[in-house]
Protein backbone atom coordinates (compact mmCIF):
# COMPACT_ATOMS: atom_id res chain seq x y z
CA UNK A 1 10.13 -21.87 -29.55
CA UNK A 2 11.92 -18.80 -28.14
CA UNK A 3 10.32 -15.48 -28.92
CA UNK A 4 10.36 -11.76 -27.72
CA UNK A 5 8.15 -10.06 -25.41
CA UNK A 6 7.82 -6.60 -24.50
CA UNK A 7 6.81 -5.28 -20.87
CA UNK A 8 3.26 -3.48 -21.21
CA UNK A 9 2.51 -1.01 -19.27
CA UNK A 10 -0.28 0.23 -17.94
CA UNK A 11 -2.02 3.86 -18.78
CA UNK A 12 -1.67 5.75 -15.90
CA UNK A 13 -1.99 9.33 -14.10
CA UNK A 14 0.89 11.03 -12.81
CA UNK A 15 2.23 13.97 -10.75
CA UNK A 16 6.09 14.87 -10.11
CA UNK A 17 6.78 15.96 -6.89
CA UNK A 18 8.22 19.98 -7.01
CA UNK A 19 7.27 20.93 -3.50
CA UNK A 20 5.68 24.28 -4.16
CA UNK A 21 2.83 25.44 -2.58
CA UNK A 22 0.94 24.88 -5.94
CA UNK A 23 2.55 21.86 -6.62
CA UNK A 24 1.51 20.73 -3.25
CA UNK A 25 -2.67 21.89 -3.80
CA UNK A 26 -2.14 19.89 -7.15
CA UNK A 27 -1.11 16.73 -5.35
CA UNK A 28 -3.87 16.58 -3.38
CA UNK A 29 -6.54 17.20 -5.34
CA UNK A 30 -4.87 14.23 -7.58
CA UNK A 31 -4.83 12.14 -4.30
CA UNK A 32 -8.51 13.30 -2.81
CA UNK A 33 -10.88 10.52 -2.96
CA UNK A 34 -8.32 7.59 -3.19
CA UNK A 35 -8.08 7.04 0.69
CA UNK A 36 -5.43 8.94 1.52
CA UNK A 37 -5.07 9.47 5.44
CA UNK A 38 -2.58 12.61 5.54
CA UNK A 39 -0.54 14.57 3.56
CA UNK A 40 2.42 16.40 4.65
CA UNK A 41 6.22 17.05 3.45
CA UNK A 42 9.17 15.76 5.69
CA UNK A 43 12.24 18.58 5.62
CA UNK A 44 14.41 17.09 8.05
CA UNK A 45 17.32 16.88 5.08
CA UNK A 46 16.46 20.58 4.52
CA UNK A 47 18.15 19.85 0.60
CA UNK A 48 15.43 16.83 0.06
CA UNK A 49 12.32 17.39 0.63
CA UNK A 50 10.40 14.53 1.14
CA UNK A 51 6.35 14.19 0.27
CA UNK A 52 4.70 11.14 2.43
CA UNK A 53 1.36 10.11 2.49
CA UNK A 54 -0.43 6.81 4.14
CA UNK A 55 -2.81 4.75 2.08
CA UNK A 56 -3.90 1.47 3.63
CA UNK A 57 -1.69 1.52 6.56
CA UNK A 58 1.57 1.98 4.18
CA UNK A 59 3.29 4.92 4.27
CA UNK A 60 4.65 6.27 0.63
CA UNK A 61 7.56 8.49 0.83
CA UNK A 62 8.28 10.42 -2.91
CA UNK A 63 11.43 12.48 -2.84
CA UNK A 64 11.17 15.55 -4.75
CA UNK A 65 11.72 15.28 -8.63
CA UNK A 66 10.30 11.80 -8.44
CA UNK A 67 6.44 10.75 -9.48
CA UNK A 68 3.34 9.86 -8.11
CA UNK A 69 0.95 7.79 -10.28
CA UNK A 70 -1.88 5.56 -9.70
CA UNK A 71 -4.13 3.57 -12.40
CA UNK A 72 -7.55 1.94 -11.24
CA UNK A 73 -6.22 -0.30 -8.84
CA UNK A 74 -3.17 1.52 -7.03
CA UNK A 75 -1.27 4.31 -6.09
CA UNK A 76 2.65 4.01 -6.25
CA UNK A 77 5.64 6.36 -6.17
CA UNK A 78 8.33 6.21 -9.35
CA UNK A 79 11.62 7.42 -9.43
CA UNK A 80 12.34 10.28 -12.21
CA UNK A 81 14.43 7.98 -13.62
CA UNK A 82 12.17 4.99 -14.26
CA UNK A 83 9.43 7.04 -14.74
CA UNK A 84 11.11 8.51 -17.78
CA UNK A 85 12.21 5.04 -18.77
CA UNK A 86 9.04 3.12 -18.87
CA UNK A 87 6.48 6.13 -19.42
CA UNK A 88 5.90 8.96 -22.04
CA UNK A 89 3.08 11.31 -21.97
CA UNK A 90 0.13 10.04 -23.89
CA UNK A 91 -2.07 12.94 -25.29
């Protein structure tokens, strides 16, 4: 029998990447106590600011306008445009 299925998604936490100086404090408070090893914003393309971080040897890169979320088990970067396709805010 053929039937539909739906992909489920998880509930998660999220930040969007603005690169201000607030934005940036935000960040990592959201990020303190989840192993992070460093922080820091790559401007070589001075137009796209780039937030990286290291977690378990793996280096994340989020370009600005695009997400950072974890759940309980992981911490993951989203693009703004699947972000806004496969999450809305829950309140």
């Amino acid at each position: 029998m053929i039937k539909n299925y739906k992909k489920r998604m998880p509930k998660i936490q999220a930040i969007k990447f603005e690169d201000t100086a607030k934005n940036i404090e935000e960040i990592n408070n959201f990020l303190s106590n989840s192993g992070i090893e460093e922080i820091k914003v790559d401007y070589s393309d001075k137009n796209k600011p780039v937030l990286k971080f290291k977690i378990d040897k793996n280096t994340i890169r989020v370009p600005k306008g695009d997400y950072i979320a974890k759940n309980k088990d992981y911490i993951f970067s989203c693009s703004n445009e699947n972000f806004n396709k496969n999450y809305e805010e829950v309140k």
